[in-house]
N, C-alpha and C. Protein backbone atom coordinates (compact mmCIF):
# COMPACT_ATOMS: atom_id res chain seq x y z
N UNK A 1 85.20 72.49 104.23
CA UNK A 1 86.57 72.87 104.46
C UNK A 1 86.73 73.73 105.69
N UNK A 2 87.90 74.30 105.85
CA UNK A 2 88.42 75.12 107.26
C UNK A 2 87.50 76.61 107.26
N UNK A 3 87.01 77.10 106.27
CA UNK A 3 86.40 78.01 106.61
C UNK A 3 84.60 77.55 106.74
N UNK A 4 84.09 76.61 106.56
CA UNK A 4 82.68 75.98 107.50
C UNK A 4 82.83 75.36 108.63
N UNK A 5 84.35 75.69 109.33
CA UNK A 5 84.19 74.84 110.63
C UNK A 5 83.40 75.88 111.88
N UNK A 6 82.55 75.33 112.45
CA UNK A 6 81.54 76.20 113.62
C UNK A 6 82.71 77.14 114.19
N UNK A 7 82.06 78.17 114.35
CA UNK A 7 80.27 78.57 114.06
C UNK A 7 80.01 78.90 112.87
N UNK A 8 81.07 78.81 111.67
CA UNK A 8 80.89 79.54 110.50
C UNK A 8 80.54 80.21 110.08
N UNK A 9 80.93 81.77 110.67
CA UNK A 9 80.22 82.85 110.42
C UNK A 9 80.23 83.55 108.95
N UNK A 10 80.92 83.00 107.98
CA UNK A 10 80.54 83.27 107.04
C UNK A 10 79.61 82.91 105.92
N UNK A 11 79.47 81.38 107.02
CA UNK A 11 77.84 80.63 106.10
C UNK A 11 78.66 80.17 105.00
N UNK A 12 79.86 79.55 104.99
CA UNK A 12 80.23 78.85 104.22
C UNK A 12 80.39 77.39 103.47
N UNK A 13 80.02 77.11 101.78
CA UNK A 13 78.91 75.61 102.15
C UNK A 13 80.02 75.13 100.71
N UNK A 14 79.56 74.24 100.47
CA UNK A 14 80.26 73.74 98.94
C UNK A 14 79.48 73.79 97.79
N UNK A 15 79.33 73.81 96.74
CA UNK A 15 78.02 74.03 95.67
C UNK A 15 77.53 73.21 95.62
N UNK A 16 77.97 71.73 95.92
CA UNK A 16 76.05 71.18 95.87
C UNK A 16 76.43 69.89 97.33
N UNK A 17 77.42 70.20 98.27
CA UNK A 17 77.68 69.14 99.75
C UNK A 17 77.84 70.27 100.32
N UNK A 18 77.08 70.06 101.66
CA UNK A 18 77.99 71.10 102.81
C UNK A 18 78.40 69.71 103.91
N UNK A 19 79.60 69.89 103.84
CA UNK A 19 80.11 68.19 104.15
C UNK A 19 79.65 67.38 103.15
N UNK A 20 79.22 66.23 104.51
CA UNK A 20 78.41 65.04 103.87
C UNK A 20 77.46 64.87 103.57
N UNK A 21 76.27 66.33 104.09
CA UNK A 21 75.12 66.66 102.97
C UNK A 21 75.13 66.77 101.96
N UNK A 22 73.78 66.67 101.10
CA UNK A 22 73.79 67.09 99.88
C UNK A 22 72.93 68.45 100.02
N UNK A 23 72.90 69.07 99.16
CA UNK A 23 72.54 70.05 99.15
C UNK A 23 73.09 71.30 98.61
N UNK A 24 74.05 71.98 99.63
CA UNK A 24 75.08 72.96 99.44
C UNK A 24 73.93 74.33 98.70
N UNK A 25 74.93 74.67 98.19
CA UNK A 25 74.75 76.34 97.59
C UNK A 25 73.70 76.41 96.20
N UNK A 26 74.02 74.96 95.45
CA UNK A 26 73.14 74.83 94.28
C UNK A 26 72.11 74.26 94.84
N UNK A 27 71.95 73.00 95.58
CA UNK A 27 70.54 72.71 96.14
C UNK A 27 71.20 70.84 95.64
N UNK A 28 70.83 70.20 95.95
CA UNK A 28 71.00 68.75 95.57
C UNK A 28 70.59 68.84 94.34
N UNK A 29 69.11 69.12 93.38
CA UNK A 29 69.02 68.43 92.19
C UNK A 29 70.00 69.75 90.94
N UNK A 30 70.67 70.06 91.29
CA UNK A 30 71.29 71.36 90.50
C UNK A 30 71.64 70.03 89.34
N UNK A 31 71.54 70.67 88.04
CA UNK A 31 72.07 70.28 86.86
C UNK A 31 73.09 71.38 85.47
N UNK A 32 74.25 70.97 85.50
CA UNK A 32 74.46 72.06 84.34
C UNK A 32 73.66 71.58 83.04
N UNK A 33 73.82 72.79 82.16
CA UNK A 33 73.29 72.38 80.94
C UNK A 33 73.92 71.16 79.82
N UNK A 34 74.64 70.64 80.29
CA UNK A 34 74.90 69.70 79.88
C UNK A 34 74.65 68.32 80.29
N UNK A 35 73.74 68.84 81.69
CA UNK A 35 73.28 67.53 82.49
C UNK A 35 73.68 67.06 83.53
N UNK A 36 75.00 67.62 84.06
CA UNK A 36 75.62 66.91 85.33
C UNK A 36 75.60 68.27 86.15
N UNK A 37 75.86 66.85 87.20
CA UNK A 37 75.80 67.48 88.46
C UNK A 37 77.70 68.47 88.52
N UNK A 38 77.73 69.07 90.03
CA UNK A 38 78.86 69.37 90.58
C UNK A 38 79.82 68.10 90.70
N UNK A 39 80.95 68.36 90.00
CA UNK A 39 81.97 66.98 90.24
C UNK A 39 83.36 67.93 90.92
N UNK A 40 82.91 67.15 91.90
CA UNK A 40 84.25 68.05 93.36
C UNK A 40 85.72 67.06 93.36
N UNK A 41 86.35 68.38 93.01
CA UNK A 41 87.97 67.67 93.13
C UNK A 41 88.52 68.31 94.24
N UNK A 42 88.14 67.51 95.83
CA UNK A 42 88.40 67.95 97.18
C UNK A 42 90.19 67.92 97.31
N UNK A 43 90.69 68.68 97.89
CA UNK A 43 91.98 68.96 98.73
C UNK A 43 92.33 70.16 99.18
N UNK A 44 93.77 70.11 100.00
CA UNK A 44 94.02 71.15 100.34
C UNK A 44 95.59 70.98 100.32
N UNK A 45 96.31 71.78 99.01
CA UNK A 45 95.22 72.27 98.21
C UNK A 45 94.95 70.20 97.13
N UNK A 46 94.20 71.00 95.82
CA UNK A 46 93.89 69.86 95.33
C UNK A 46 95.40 69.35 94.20
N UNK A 47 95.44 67.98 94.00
CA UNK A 47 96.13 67.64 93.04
C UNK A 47 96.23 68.21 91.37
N UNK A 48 96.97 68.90 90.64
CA UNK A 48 97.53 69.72 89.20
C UNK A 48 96.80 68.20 88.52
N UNK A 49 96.95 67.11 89.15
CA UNK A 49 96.46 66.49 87.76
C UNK A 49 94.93 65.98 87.87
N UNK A 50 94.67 66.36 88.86
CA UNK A 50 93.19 65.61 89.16
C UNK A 50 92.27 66.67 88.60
N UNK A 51 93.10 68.03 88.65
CA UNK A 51 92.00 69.42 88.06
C UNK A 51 92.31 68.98 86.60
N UNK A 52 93.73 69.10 86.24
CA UNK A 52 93.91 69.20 84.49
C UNK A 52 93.00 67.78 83.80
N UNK A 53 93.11 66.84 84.22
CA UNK A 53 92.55 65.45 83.85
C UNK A 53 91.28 65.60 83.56
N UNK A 54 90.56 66.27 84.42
CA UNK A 54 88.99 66.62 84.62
C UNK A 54 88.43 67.49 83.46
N UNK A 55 89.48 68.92 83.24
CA UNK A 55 89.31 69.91 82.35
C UNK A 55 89.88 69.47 80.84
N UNK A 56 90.48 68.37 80.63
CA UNK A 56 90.79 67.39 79.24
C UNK A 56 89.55 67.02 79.16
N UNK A 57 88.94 65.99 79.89
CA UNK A 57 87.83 64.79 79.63
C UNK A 57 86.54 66.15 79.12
N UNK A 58 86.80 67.15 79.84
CA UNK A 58 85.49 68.21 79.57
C UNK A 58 85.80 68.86 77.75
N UNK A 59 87.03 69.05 77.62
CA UNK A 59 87.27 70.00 76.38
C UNK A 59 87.31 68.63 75.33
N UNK A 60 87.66 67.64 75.43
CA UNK A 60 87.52 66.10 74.50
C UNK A 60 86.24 66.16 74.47
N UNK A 61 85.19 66.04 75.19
CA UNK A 61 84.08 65.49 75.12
C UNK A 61 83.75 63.93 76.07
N UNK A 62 84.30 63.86 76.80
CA UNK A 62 84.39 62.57 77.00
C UNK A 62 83.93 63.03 78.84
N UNK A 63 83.68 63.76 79.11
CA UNK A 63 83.33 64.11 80.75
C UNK A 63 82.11 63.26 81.32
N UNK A 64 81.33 62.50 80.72
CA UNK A 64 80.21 61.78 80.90
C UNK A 64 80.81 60.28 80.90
N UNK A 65 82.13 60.32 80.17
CA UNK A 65 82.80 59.28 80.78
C UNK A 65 83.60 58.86 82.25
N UNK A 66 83.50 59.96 82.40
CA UNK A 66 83.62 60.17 84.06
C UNK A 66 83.27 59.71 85.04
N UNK A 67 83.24 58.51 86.28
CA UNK A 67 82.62 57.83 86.97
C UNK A 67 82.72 58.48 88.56
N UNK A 68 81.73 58.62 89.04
CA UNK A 68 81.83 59.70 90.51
C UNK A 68 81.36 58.98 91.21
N UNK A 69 81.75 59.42 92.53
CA UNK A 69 81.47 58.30 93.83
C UNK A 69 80.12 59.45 94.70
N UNK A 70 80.16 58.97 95.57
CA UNK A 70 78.71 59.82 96.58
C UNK A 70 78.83 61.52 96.75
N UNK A 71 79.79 61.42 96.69
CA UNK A 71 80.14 62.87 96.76
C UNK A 71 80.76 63.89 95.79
N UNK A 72 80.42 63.04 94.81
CA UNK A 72 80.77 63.51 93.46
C UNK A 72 82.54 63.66 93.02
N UNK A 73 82.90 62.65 93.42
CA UNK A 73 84.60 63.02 93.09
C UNK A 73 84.57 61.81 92.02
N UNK A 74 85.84 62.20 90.92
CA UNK A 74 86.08 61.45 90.08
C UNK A 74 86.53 60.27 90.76
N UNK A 75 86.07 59.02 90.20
CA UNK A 75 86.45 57.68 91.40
C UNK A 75 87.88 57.31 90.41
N UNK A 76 88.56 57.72 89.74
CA UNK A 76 89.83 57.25 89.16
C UNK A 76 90.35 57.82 90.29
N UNK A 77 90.34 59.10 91.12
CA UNK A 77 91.28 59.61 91.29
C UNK A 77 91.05 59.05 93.31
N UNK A 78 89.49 58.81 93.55
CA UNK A 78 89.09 58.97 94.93
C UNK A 78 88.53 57.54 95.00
N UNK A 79 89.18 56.43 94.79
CA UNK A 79 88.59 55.10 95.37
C UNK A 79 89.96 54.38 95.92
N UNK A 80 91.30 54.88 95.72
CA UNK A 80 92.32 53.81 96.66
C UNK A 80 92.21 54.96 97.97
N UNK A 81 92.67 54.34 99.14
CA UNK A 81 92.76 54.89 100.11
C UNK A 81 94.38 55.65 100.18
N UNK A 82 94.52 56.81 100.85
CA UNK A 82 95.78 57.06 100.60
C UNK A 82 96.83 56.60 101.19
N UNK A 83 96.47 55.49 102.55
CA UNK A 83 97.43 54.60 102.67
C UNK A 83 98.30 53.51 101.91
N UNK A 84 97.35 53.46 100.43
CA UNK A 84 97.69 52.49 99.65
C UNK A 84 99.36 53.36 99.14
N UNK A 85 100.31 52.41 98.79
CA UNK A 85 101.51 53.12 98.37
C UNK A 85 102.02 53.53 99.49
N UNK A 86 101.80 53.92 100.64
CA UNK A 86 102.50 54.71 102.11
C UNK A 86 103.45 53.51 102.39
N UNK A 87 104.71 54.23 102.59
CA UNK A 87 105.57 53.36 102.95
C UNK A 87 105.78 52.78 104.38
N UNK A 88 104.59 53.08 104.91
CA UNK A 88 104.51 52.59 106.32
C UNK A 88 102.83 51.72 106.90
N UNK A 89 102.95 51.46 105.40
CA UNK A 89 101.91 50.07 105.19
C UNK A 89 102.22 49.46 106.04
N UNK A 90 103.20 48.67 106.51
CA UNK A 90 103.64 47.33 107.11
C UNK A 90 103.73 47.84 108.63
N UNK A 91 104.08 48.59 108.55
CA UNK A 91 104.19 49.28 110.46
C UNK A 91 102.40 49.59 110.65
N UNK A 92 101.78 49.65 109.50
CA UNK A 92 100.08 49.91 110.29
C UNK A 92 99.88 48.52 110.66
N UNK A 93 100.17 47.64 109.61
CA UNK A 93 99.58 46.03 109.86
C UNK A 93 99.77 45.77 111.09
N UNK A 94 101.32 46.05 111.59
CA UNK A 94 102.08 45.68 112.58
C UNK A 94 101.60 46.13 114.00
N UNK A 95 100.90 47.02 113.71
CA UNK A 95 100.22 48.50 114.74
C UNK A 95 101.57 48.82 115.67
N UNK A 96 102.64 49.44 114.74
CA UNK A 96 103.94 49.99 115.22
C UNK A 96 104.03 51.54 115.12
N UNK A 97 104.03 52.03 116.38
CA UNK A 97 103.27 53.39 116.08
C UNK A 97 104.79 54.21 115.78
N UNK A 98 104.32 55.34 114.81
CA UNK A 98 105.50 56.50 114.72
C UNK A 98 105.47 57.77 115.07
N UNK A 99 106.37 58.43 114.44
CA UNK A 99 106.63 60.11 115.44
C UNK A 99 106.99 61.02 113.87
N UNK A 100 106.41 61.94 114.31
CA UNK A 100 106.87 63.26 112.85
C UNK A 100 108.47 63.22 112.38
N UNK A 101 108.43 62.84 111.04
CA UNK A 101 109.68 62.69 110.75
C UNK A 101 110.73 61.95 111.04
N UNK A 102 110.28 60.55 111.46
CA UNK A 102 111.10 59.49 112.07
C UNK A 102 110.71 58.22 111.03
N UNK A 103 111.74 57.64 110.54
CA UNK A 103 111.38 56.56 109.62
C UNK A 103 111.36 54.92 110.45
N UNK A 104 110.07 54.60 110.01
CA UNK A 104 109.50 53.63 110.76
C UNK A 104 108.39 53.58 111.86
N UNK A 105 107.57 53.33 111.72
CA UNK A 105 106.20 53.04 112.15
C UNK A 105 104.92 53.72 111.45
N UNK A 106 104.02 53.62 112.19
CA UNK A 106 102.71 54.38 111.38
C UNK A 106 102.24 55.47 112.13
N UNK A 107 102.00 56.40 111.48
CA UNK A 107 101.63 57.64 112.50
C UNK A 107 100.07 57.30 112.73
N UNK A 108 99.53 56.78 112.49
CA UNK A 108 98.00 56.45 112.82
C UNK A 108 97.34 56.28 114.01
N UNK A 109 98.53 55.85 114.69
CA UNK A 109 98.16 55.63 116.37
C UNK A 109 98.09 56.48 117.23
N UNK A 110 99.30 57.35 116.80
CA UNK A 110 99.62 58.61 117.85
C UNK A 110 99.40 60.06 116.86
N UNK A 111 99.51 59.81 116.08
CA UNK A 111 100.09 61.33 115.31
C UNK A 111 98.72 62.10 114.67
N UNK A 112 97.51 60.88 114.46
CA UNK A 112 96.25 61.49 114.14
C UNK A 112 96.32 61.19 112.20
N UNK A 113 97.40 60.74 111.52
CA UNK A 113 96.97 60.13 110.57
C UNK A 113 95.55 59.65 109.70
N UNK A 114 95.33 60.30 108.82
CA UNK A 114 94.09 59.85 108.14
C UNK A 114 93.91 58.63 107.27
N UNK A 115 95.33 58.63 106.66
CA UNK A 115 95.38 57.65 105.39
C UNK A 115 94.75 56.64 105.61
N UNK A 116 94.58 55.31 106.44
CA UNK A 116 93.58 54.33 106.17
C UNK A 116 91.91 54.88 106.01
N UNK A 117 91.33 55.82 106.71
CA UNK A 117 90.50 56.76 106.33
C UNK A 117 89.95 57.65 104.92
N UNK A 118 90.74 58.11 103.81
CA UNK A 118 90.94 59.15 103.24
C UNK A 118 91.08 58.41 101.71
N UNK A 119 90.39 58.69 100.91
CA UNK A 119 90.26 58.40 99.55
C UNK A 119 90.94 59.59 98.78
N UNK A 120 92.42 58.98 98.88
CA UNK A 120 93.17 60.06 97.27
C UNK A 120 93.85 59.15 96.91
N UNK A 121 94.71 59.74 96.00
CA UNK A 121 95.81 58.76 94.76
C UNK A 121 97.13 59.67 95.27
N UNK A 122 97.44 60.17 96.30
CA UNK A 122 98.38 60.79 96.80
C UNK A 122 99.49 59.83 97.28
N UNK A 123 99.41 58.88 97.12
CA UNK A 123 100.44 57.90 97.10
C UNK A 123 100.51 57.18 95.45
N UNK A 124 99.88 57.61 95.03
CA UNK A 124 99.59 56.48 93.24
C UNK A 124 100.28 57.93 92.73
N UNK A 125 99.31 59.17 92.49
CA UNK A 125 99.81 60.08 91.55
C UNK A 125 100.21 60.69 92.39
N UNK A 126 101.91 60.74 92.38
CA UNK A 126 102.50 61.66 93.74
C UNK A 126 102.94 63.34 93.02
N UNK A 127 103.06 64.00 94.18
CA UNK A 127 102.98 65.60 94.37
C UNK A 127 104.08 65.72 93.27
N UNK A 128 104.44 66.63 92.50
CA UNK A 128 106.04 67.15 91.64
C UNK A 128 106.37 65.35 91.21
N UNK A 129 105.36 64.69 91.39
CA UNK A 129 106.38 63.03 90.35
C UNK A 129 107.16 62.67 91.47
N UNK A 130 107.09 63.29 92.99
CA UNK A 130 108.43 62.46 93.60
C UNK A 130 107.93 62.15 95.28
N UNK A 131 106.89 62.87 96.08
CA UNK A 131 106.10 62.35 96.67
C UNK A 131 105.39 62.29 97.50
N UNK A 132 105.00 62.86 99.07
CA UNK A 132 103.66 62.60 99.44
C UNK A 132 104.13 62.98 100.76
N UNK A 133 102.94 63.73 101.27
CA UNK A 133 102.80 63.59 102.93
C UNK A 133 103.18 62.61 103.65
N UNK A 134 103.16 61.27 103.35
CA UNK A 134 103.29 60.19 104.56
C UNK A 134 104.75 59.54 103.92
N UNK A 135 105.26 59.67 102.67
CA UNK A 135 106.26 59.47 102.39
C UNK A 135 107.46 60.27 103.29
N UNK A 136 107.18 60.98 103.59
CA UNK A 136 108.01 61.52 104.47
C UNK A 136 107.67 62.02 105.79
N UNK A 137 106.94 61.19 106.24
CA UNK A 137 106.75 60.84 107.48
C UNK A 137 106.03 62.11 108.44
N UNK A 138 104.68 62.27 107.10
CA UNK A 138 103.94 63.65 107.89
C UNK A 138 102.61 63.06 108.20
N UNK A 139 102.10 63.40 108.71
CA UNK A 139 100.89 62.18 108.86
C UNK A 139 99.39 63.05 108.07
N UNK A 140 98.77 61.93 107.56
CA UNK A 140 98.04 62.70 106.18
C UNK A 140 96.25 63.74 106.91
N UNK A 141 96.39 64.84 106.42
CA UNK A 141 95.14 64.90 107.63
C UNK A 141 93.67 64.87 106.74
N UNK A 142 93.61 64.39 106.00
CA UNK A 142 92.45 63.70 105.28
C UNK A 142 91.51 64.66 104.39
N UNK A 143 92.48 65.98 103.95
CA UNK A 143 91.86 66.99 103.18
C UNK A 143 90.86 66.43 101.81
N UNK A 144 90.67 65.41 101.17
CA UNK A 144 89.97 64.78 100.32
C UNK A 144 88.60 64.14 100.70
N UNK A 145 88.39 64.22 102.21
CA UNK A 145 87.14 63.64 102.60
C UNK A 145 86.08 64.71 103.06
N UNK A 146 84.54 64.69 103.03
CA UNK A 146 83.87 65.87 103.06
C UNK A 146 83.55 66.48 104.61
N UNK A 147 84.31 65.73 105.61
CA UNK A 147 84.37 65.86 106.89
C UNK A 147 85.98 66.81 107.12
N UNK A 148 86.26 66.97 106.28
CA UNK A 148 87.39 67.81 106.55
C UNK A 148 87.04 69.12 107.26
N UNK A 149 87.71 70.12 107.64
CA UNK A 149 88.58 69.73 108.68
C UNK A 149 88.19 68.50 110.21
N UNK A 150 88.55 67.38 110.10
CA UNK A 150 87.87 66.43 110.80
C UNK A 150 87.76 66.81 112.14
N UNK A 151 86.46 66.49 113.30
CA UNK A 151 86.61 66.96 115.04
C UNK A 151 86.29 68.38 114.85
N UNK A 152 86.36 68.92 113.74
CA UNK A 152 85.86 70.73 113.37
C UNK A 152 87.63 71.50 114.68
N UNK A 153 88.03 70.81 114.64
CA UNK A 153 89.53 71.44 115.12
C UNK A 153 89.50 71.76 116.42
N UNK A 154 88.71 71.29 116.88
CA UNK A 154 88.73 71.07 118.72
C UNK A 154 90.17 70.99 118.99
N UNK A 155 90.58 71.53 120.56
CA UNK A 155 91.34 71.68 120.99
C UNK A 155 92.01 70.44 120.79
N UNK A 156 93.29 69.64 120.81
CA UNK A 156 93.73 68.70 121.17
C UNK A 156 93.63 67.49 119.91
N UNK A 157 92.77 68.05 118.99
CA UNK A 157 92.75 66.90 117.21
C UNK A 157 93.47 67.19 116.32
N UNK A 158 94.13 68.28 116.53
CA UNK A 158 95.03 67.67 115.45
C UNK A 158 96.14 67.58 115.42
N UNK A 159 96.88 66.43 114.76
CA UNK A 159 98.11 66.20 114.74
C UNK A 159 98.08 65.29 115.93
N UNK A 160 97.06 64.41 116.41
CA UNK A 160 97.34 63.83 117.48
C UNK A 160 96.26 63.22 117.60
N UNK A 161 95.70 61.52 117.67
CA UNK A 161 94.98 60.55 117.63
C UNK A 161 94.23 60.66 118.79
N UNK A 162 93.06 61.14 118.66
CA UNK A 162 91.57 61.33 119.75
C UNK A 162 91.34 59.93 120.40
N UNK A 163 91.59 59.26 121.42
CA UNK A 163 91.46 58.02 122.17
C UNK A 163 90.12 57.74 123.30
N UNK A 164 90.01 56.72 122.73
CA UNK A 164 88.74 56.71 124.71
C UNK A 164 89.50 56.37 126.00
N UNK A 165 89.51 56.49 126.43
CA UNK A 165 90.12 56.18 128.08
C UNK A 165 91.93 56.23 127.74
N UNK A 166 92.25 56.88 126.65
CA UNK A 166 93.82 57.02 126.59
C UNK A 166 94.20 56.04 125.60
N UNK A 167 93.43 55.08 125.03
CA UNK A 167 93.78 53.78 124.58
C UNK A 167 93.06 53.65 123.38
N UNK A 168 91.76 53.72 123.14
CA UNK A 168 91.27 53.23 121.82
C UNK A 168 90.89 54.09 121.37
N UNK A 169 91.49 54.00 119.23
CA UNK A 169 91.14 55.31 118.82
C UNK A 169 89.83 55.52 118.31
N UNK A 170 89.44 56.77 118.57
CA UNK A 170 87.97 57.25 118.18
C UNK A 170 87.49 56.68 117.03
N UNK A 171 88.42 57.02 116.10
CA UNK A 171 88.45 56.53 114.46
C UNK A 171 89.61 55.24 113.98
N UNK A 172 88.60 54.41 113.56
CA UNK A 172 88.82 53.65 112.97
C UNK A 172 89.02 53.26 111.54
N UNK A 173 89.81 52.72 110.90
CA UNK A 173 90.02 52.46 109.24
C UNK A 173 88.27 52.42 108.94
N UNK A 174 88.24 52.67 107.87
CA UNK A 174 87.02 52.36 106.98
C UNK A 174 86.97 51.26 106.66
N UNK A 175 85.91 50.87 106.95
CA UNK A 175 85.44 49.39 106.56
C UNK A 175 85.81 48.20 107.92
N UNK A 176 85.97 48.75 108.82
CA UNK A 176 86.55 48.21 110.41
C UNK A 176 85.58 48.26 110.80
N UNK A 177 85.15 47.02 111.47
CA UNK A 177 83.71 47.89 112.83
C UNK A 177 85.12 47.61 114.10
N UNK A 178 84.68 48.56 114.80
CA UNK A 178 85.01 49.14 115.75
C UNK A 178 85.58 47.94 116.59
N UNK A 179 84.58 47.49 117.26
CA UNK A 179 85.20 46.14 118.37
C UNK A 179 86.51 44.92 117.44
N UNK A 180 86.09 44.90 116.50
CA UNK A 180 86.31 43.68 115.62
C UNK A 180 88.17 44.24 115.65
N UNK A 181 88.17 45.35 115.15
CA UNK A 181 89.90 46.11 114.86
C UNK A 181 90.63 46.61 116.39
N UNK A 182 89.74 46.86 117.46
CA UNK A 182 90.23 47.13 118.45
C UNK A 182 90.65 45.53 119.48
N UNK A 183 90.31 44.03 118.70
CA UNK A 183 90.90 42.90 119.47
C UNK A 183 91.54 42.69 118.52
N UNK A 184 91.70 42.78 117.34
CA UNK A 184 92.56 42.59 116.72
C UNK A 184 93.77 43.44 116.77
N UNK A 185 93.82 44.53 116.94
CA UNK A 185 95.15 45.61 117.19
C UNK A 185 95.99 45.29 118.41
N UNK A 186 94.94 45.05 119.28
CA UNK A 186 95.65 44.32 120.89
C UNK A 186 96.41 43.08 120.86
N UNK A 187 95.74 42.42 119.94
CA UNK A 187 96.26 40.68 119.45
C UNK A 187 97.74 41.16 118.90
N UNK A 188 97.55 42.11 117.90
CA UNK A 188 99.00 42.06 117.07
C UNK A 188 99.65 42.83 117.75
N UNK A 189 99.97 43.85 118.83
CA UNK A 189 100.63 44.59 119.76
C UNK A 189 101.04 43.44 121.00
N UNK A 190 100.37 42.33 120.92
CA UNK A 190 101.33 41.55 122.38
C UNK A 190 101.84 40.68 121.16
N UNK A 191 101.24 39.85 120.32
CA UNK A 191 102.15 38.97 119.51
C UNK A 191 102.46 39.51 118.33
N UNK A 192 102.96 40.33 117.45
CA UNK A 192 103.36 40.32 116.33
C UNK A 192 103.58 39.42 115.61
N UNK A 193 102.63 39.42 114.61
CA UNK A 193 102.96 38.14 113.32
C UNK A 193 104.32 38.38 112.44
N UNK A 194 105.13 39.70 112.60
CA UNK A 194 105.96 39.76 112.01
C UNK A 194 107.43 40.84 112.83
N UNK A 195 108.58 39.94 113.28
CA UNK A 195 108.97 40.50 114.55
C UNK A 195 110.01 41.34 113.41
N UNK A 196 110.39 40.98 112.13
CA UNK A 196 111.58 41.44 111.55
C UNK A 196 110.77 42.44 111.56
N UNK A 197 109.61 43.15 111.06
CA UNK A 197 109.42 44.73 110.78
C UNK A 197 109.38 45.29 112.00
N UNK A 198 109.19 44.67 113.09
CA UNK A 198 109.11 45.50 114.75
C UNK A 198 110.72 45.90 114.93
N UNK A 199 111.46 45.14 114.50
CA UNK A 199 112.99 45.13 114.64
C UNK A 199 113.86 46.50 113.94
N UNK A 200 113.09 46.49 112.68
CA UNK A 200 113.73 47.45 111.80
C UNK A 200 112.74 48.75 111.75
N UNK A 201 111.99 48.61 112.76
CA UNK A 201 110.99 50.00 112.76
C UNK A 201 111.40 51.20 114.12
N UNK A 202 112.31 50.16 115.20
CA UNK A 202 112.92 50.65 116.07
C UNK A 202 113.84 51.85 115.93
């Protein structure tokens, strides 16, 4: 999180990841007495139901029913991406870029957007029941992933898409290789397969 970003003078780690290590403060093979490991419910801050959900399955008995991904997060809550549900799904397809608080396009291009990146349910289980960073047109900065704060907050990252030569972004969706999404983004920016959403994203 924001307080291990370099130089981290407070030597600050997570109890068993510092990031995307394993390790952390307990050591990788740490076990409670009940047998499990650290199960991290990452955000900033984190989701009321992803903590309460966790602390049910523990007081039921049922916490071993629990399924965790690499980094130990409950995968009910950390396997859709948080673009899933974003109402500016169709402007990413489109690669129709947007602006803070402007309805229509995707902030992914320009604004530094995480959501194709970022494993939460922040579009599935929304904030107060009503809804979400990118629902209203904030662009998501990927507090659920163990690279958070992402670029460690270099001058000029955030809130604003890191490019090579001005043009291609550093980061790419997950599960993209790199060349493969950067002719394809160019392809759909001169022809659009779909001109009605370019129309109504204006």
């Amino acid at each position: 999180g924001i307080p291990a970003v370099p130089p981290n003078p407070s030597e600050s780690t997570g109890m068993q990841f510092h990031k995307q290590k394993i390790g952390g403060f307990l050591g990788a093979n740490y076990r409670s007495k009940g047998g499990l490991p650290v199960i991290n419910i990452p955000g900033c801050p984190a989701h009321p139901d992803w903590i309460t959900q966790i602390l049910v399955a523990i007081s039921v008995g049922r916490i071993k029913d629990v399924l965790i991904d690499e980094y130990h997060r409950p995968k009910t809550f950390f396997t859709d991406f948080v673009q899933t549900g974003c109402p500016n799904v169709n402007n990413f397809a489109q690669k129709i870029d947007g602006h803070f608080g402007k309805r229509g396009g995707c902030l992914f291009y320009e604004v530094g957007c995480r959501g194709p990146m970022t494993r939460a349910s922040c579009n599935r289980i929304l904030w107060n029941r009503q809804s979400s960073k990118t629902r209203v047109n904030h662009p998501c900065l990927g507090c659920t992933e163990p690279g958070f704060p992402h670029h460690d907050l270099v001058k000029g990252s955030v809130f604003k898409s890191l490019k090579y030569m001005g043009v291609f972004p550093q980061d790419v969706p997950t599960g993209e290789g790199r060349l493969k999404y950067y002719l394809r983004a160019g392809w759909e920016k001169m022809l659009p397969t779909n001109k009605k959403i370019q129309e109504t994203s204006k």
